[in-house]
C-alpha atoms as a PDB file:
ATOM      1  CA  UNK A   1      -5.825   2.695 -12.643  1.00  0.00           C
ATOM      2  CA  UNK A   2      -5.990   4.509  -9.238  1.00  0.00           C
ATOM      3  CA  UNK A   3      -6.794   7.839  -7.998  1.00  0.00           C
ATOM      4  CA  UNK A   4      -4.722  11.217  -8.140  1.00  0.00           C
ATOM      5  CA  UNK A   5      -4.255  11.082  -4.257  1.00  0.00           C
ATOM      6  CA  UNK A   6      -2.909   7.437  -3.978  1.00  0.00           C
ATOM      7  CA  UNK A   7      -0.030   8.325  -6.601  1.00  0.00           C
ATOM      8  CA  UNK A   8       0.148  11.025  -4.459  1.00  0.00           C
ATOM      9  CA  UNK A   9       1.371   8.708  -2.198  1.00  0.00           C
ATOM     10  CA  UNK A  10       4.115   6.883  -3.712  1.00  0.00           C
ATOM     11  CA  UNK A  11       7.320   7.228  -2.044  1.00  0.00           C
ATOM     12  CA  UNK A  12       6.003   7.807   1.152  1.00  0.00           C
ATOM     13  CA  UNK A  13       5.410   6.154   4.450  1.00  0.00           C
ATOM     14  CA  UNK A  14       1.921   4.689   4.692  1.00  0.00           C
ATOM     15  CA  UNK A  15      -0.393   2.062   6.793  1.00  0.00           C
ATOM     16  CA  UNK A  16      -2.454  -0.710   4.287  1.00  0.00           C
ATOM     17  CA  UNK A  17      -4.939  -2.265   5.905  1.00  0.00           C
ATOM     18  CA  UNK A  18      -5.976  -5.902   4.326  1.00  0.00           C
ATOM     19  CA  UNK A  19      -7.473  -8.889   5.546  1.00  0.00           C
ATOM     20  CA  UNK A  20      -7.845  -6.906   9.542  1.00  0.00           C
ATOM     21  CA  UNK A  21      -3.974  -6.203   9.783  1.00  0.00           C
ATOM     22  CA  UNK A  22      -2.346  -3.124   9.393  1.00  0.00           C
ATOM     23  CA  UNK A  23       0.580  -3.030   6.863  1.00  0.00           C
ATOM     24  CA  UNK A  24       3.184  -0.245   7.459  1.00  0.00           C
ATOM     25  CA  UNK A  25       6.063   0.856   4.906  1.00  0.00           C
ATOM     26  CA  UNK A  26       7.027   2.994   1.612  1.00  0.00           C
ATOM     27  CA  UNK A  27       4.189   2.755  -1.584  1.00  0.00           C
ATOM     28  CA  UNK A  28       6.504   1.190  -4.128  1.00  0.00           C
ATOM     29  CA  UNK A  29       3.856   0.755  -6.775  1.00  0.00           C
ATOM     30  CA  UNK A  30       0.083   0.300  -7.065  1.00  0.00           C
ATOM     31  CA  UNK A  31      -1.156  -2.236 -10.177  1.00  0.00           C
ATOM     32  CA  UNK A  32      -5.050  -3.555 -10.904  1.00  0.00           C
ATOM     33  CA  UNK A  33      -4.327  -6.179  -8.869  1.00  0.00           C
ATOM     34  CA  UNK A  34      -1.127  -5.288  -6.449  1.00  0.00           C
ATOM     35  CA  UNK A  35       0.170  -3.279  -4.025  1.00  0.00           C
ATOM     36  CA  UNK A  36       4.012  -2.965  -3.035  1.00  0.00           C
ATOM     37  CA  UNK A  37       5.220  -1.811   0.465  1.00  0.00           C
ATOM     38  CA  UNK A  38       8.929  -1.945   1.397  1.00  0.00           C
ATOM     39  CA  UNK A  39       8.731  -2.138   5.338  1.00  0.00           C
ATOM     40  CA  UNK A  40      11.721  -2.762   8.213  1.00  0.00           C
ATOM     41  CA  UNK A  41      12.135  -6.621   7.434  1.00  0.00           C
ATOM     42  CA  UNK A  42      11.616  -6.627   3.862  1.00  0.00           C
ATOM     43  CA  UNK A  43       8.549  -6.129   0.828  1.00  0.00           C
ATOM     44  CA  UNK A  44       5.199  -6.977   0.922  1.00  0.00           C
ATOM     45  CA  UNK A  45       2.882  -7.453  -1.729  1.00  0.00           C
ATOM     46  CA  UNK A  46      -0.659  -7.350  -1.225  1.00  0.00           C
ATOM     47  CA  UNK A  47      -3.963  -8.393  -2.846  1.00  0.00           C
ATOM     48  CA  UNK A  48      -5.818  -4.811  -4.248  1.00  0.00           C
ATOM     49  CA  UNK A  49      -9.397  -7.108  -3.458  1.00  0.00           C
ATOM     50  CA  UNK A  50      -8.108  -7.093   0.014  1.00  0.00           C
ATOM     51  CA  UNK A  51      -7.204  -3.882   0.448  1.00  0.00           C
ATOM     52  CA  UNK A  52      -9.734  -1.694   2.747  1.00  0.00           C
ATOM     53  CA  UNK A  53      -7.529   1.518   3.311  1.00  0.00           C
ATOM     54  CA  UNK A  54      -4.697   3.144   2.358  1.00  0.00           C
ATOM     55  CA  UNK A  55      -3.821   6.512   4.555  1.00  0.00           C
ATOM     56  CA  UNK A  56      -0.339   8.861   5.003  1.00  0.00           C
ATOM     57  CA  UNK A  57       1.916   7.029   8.178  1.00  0.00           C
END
């Protein structure tokens, strides 16, 4: 489903980038077609097929 060094990064701080905008909060959970940050003001979900990077905060 995804590779050993993005579960590696569950549970910690990290910056998304998707669509040209940076994402920052906790990796909740990684699906085939999600990803779940919980940032300051609340969660975000974003498209995987937008996705570009995911890196360590």
């Amino acid at each position: 489903m995804f590779s050993d060094s993005l579960a590696g990064l569950v549970g910690h701080e990290v910056i998304a980038m998707a669509g040209g905008i940076s994402y920052r909060g906790k990796l909740i959970e990684v699906t085939e077609t999600e990803i779940f940050l919980q940032g300051e003001l609340g969660w975000m979900q974003l498209q995987v097929e937008y996705v570009t990077e995911i890196r360590p905060a």
